[in-house]
N, C-alpha and C. Protein backbone atom coordinates (compact mmCIF):
# COMPACT_ATOMS: atom_id res chain seq x y z
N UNK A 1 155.90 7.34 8.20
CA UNK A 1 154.49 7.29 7.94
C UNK A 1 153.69 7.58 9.21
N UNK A 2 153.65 7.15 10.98
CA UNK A 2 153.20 7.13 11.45
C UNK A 2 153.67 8.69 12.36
N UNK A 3 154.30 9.47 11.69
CA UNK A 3 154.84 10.37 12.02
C UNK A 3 153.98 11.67 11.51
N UNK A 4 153.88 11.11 10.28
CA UNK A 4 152.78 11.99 9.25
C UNK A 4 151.16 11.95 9.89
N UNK A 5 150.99 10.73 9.97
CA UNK A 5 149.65 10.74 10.84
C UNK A 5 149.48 11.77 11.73
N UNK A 6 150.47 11.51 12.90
CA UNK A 6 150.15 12.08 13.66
C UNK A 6 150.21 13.37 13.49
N UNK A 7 151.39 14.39 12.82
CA UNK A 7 151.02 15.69 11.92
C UNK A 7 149.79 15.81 11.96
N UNK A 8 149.00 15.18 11.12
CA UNK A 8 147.64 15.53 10.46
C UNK A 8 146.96 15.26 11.90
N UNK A 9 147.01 14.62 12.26
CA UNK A 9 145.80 14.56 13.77
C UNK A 9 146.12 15.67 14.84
N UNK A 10 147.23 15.86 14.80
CA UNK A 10 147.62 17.24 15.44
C UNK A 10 147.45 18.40 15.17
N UNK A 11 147.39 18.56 14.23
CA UNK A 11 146.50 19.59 13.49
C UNK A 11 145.42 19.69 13.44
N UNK A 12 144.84 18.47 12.97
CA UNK A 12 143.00 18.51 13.06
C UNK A 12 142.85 19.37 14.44
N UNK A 13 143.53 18.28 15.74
CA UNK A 13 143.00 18.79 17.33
C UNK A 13 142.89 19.92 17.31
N UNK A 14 144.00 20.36 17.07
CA UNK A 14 144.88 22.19 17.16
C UNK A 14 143.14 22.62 16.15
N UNK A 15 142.66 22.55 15.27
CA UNK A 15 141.76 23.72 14.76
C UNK A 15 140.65 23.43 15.34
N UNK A 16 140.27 21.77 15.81
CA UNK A 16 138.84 21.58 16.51
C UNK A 16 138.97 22.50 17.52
N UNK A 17 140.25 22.74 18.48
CA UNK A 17 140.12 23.30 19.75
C UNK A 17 140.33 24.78 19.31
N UNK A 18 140.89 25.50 18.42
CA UNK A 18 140.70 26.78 17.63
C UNK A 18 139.43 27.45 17.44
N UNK A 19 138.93 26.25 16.88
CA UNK A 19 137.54 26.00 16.26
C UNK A 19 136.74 26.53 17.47
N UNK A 20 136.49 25.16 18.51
CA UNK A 20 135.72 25.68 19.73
C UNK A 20 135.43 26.56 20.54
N UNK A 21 137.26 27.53 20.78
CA UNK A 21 137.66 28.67 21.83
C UNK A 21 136.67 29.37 21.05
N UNK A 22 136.54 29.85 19.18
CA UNK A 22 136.24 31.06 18.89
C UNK A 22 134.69 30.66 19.03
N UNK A 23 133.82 29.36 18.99
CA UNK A 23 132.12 29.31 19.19
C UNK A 23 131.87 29.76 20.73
N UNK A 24 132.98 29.73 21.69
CA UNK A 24 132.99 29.65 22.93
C UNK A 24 133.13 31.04 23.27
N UNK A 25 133.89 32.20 22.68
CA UNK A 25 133.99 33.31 22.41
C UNK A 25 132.65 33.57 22.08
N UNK A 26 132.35 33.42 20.44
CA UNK A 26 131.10 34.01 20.37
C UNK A 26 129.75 33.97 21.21
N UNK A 27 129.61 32.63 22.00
CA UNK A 27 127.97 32.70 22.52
C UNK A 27 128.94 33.63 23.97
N UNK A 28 130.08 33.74 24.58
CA UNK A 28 130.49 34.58 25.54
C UNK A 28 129.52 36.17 25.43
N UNK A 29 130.20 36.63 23.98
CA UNK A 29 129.72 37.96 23.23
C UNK A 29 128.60 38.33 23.59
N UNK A 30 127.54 37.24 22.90
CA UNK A 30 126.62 37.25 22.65
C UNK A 30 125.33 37.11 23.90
N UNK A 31 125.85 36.48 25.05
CA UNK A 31 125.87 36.70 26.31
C UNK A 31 126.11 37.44 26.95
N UNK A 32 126.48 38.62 26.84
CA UNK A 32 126.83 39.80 27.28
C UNK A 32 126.52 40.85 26.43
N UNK A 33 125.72 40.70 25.24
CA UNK A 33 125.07 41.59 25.02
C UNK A 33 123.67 41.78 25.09
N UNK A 34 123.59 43.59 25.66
CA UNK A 34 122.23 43.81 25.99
C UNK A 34 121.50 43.84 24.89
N UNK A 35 119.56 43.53 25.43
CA UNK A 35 118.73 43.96 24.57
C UNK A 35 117.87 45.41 25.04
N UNK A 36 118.06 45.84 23.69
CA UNK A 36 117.48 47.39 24.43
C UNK A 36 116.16 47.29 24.69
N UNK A 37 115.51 47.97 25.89
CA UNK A 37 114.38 47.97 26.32
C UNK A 37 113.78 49.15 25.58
N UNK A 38 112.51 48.38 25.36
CA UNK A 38 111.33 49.16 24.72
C UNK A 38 110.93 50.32 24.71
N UNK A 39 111.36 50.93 23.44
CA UNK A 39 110.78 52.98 23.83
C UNK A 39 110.04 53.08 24.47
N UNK A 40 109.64 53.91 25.89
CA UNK A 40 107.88 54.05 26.30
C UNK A 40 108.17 55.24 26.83
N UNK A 41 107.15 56.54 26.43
CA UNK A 41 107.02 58.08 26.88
C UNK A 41 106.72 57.60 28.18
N UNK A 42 107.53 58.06 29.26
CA UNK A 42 107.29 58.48 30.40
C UNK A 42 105.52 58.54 30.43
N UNK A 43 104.70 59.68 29.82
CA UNK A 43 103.40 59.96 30.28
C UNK A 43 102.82 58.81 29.47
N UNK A 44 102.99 57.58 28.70
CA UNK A 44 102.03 56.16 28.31
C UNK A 44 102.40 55.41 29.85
N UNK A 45 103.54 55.56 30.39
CA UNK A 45 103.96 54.82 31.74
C UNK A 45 103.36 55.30 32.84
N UNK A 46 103.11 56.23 33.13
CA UNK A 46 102.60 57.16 34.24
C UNK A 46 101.48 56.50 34.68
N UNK A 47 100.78 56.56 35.83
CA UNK A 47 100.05 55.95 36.63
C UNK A 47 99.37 56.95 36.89
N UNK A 48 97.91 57.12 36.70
CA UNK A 48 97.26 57.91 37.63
C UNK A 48 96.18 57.83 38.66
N UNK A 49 96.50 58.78 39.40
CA UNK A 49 96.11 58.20 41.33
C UNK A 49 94.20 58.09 40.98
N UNK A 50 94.10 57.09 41.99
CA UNK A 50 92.79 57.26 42.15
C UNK A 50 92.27 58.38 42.60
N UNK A 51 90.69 58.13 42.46
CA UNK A 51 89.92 59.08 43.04
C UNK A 51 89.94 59.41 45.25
N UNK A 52 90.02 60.02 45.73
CA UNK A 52 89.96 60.55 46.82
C UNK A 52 88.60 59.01 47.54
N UNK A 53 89.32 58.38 48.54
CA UNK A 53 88.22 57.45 48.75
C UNK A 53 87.57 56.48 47.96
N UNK A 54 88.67 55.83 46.81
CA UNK A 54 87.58 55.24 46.06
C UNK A 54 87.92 53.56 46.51
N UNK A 55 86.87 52.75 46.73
CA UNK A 55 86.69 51.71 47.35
C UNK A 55 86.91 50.75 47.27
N UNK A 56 87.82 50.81 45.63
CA UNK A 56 88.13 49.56 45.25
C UNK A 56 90.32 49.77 45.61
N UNK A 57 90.62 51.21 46.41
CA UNK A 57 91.87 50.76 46.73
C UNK A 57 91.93 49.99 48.21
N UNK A 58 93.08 49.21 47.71
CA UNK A 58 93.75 47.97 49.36
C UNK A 58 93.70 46.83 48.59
N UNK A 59 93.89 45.58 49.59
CA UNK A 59 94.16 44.11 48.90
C UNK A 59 92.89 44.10 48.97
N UNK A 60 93.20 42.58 47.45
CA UNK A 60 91.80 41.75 47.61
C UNK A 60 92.91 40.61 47.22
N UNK A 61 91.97 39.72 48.64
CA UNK A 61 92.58 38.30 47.68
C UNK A 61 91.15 37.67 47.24
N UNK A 62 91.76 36.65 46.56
CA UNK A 62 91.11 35.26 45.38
C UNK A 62 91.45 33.59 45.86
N UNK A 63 90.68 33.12 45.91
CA UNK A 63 90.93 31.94 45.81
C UNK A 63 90.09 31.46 45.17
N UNK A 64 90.42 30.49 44.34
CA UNK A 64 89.73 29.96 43.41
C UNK A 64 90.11 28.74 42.73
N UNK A 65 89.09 27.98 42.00
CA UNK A 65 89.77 27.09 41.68
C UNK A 65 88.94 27.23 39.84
N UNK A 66 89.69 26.53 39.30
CA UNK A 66 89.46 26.42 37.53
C UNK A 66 89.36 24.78 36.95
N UNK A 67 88.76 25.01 36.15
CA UNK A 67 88.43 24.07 35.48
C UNK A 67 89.89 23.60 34.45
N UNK A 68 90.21 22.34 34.64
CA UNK A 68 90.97 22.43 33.80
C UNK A 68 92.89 22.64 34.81
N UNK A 69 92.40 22.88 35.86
CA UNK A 69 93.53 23.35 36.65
C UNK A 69 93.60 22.25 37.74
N UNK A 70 94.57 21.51 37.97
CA UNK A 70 94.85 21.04 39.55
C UNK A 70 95.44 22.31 40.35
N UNK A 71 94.44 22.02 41.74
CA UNK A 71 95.14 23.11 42.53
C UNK A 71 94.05 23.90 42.72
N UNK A 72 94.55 25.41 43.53
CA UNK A 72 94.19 26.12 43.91
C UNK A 72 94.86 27.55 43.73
N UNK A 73 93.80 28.55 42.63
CA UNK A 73 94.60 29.46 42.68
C UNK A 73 94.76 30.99 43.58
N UNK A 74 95.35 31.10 44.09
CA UNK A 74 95.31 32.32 44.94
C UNK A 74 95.88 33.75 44.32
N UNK A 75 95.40 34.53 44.70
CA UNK A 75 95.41 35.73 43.49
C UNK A 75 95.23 37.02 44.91
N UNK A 76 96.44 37.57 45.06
CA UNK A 76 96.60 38.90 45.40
C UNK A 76 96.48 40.15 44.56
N UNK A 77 95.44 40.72 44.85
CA UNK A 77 95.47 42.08 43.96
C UNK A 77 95.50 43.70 44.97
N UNK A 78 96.81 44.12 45.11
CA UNK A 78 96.54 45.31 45.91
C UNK A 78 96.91 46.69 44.81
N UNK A 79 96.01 47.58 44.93
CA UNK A 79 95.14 48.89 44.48
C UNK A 79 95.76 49.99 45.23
N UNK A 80 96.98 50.37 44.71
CA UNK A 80 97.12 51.72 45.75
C UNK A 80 96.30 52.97 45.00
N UNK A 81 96.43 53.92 45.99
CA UNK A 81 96.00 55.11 45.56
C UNK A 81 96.57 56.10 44.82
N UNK A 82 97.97 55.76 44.84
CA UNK A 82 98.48 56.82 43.98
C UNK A 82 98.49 55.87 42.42
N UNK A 83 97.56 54.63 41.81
CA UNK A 83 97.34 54.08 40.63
C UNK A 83 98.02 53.08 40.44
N UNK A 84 99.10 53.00 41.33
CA UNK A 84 99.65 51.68 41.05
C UNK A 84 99.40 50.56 41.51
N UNK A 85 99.69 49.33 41.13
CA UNK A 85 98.84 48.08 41.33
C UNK A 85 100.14 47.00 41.59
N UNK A 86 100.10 46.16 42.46
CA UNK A 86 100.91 44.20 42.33
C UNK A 86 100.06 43.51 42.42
N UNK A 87 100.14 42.38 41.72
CA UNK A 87 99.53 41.23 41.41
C UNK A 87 100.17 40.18 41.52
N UNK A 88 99.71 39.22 42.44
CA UNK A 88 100.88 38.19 42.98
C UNK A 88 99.71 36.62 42.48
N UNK A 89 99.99 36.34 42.08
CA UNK A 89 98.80 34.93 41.60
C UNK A 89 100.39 33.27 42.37
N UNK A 90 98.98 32.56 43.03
CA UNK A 90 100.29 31.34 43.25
C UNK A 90 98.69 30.14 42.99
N UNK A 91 100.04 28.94 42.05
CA UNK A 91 98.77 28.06 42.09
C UNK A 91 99.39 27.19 43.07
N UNK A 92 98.09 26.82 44.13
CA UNK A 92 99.08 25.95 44.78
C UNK A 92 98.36 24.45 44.88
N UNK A 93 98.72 23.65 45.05
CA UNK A 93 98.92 22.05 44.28
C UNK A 93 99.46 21.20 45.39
N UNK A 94 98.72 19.83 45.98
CA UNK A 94 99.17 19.15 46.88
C UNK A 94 100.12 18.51 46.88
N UNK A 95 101.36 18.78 47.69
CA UNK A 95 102.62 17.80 47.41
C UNK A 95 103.84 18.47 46.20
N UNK A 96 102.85 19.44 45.90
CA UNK A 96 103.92 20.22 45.01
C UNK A 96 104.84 21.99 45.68
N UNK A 97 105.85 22.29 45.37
CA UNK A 97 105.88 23.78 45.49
C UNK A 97 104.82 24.55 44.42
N UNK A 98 104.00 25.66 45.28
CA UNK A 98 103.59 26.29 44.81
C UNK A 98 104.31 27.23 43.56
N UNK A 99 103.60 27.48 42.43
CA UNK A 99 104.16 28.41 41.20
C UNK A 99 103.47 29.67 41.03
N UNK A 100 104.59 30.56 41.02
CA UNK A 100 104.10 32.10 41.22
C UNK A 100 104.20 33.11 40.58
N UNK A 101 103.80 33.90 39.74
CA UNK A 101 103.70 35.30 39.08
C UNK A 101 103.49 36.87 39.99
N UNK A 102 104.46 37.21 39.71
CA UNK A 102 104.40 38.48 40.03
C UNK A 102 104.46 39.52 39.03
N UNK A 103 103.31 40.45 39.25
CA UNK A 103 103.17 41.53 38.30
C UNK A 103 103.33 42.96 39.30
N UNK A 104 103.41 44.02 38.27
CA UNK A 104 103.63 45.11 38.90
C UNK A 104 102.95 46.35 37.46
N UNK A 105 102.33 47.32 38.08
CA UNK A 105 101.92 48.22 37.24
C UNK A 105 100.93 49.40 37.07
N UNK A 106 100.11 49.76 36.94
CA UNK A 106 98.70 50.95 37.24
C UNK A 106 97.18 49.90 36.82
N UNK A 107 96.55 50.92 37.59
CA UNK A 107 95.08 50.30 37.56
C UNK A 107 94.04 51.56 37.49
N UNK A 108 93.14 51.51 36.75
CA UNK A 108 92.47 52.48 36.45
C UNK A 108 90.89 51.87 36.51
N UNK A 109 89.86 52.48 36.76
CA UNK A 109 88.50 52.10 36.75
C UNK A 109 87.72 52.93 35.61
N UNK A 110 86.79 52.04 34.55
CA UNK A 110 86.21 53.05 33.71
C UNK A 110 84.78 52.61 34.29
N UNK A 111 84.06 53.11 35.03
CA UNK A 111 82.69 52.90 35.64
C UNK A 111 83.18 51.43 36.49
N UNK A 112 82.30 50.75 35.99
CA UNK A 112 82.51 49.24 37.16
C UNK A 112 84.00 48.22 36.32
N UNK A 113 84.38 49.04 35.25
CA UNK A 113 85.30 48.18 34.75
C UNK A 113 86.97 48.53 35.12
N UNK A 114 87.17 47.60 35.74
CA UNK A 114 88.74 47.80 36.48
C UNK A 114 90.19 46.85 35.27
N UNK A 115 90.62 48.17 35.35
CA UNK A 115 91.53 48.00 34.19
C UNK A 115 92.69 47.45 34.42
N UNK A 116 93.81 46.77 34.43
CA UNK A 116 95.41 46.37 35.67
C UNK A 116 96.25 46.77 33.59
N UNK A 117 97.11 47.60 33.91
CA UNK A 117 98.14 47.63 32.86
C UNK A 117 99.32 47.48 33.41
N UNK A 118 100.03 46.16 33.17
CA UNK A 118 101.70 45.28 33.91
C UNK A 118 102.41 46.42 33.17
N UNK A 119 103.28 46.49 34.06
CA UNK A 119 104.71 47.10 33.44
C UNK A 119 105.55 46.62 33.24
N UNK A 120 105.52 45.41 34.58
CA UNK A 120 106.95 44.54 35.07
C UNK A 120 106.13 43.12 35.36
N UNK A 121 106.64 42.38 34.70
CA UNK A 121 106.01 40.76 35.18
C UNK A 121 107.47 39.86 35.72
N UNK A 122 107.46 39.57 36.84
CA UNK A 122 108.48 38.75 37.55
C UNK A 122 109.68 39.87 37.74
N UNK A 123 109.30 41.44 37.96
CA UNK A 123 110.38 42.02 38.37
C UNK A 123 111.30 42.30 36.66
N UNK A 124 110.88 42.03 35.09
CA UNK A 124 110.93 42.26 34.07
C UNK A 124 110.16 43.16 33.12
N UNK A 125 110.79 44.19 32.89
CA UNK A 125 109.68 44.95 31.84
C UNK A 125 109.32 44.70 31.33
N UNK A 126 108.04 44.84 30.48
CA UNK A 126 107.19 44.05 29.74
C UNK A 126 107.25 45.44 28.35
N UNK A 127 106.37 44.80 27.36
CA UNK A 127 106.73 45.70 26.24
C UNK A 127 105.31 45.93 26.56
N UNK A 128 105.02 47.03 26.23
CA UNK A 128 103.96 48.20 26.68
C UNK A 128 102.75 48.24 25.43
N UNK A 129 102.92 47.57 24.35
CA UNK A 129 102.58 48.13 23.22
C UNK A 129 101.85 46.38 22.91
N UNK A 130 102.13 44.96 23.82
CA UNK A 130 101.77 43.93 23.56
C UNK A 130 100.24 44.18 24.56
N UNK A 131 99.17 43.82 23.98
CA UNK A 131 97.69 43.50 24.13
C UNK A 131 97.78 43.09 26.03
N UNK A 132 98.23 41.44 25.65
CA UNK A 132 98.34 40.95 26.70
C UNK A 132 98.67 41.49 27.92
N UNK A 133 99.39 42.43 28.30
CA UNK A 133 99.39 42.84 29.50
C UNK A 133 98.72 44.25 30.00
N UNK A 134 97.37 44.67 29.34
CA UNK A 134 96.69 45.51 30.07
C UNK A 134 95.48 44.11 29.94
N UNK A 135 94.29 44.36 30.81
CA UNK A 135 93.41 43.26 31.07
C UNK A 135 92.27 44.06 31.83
N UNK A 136 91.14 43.81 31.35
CA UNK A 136 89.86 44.85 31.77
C UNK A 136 88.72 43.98 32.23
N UNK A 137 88.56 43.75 33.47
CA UNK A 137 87.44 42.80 33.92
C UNK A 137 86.19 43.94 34.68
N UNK A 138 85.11 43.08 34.34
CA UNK A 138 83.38 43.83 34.34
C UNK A 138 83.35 43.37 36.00
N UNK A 139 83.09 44.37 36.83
CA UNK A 139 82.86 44.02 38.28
C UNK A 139 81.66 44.51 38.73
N UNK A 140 81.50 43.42 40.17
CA UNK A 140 79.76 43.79 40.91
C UNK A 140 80.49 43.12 42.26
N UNK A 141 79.66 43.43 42.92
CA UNK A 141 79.28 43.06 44.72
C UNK A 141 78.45 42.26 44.30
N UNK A 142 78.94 41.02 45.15
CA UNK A 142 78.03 40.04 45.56
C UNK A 142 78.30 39.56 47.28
N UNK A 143 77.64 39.55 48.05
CA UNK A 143 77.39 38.80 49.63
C UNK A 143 78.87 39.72 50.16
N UNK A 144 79.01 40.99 50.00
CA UNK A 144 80.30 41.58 50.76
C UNK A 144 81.80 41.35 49.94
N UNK A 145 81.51 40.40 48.62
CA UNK A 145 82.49 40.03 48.13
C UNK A 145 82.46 41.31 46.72
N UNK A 146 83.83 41.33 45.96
CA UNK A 146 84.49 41.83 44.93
C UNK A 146 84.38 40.66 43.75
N UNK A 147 83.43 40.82 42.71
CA UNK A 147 83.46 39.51 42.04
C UNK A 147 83.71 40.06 40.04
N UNK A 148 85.48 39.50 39.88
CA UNK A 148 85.30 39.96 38.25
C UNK A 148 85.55 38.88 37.37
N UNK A 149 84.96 39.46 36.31
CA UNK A 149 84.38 38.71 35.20
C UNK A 149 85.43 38.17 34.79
N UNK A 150 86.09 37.27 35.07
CA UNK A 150 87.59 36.69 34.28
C UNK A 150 86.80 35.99 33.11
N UNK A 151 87.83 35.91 31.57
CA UNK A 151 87.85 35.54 30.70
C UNK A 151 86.99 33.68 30.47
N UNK A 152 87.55 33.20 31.59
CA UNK A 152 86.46 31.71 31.98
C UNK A 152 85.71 31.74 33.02
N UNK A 153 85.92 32.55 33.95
CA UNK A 153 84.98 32.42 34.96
C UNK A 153 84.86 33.45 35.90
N UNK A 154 83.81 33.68 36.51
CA UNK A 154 84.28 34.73 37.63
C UNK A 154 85.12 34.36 38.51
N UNK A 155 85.68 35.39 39.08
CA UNK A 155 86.71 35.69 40.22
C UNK A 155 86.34 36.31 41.47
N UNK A 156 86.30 35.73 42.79
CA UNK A 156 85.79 36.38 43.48
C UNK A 156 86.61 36.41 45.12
N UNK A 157 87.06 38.11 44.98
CA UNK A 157 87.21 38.48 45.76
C UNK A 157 87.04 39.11 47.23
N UNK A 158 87.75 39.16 47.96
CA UNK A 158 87.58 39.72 49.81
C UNK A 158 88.61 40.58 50.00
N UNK A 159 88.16 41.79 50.89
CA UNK A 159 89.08 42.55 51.04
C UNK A 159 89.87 42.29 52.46
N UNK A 160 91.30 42.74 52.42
CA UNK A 160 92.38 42.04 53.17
C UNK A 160 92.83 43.21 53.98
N UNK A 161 93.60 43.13 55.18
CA UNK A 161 93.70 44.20 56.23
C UNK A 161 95.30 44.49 55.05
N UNK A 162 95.30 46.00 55.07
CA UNK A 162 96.63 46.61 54.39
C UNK A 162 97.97 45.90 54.44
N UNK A 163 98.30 45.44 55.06
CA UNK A 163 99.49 44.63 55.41
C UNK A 163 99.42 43.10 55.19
N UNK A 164 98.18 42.34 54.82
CA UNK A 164 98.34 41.30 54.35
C UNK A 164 99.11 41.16 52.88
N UNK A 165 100.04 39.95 53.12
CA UNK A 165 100.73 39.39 51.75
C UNK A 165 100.66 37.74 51.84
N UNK A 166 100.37 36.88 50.37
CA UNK A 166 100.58 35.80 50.56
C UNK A 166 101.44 35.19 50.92
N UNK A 167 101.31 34.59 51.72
CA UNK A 167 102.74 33.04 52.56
C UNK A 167 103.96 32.80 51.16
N UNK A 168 104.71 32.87 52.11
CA UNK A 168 106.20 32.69 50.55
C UNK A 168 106.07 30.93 51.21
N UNK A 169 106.68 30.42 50.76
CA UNK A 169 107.08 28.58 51.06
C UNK A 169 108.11 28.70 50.51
């Protein structure tokens, strides 16, 4: 009798651990398979260069603070000339590590309205065809400053010598 038991419990083990190798197999699989990245025509991706001298290319940084936000947010925006754009935003927070976004992508101006379309957010392609990552803010000069219309509040920028980048920690 206690012979039979153990049969049957030896068996059970034997398929739980059968059992497991093949769930352990599958999320393996399934972990190693790619997701295909998003159709995009070369010319919807394409960047095109600014105008010859136009004043809104180089850094601007931001600092700012929000309602609703502990902290302080700092916001790199550099404008090259051949259309492409990074966007480095860090909120930074006392006693905490700062948290950071990095974007990458083209920027276009339609009169005073400056357009940023992400390609890559954190060094990841972004799908081209989601709303959220083109973003169109209404701009003016105020006191030497770059000031745009963000969605809650204005944003107001200073322009930065070419080679400035925000502090890593």
């Amino acid at each position: 009798m206690i012979s039979a038991i153990h049969q049957v419990q030896a068996r059970r083990a034997g398929f739980r651990r059968h059992w497991a190798a093949l769930m352990v197999l599958a999320m393996v699989a399934a972990g190693c398979a790619s997701v295909p990245a998003p159709s995009v025509s070369t010319d919807d991706q394409a960047c095109q260069p600014a105008k010859a001298g136009d004043e809104w290319v180089g850094n601007w940084l931001g600092v700012n603070k929000r309602k609703g936000i502990a902290g302080e947010l700092h916001v790199l925006m550099t404008l090259h000339q051949d259309g492409t754009m990074a966007y480095t935003e860090q909120l930074k927070r006392a006693g905490k590590s700062p948290q950071s976004l990095n974007e990458t992508g083209c920027w276009h101006r339609k009169g005073n309205t400056l357009v940023l379309r992400t390609t890559h957010s954190n060094a990841v392609a972004v799908d081209p065809g989601d709303p959220i990552y083109t973003n169109e803010y209404e701009t003016e000069s105020r006191n030497g400053q770059w000031v745009l219309q963000g969605p809650e509040s204005p944003l107001s920028f200073r322009r930065m010598p070419d080679d400035y980048r925000l502090p890593v920690f």
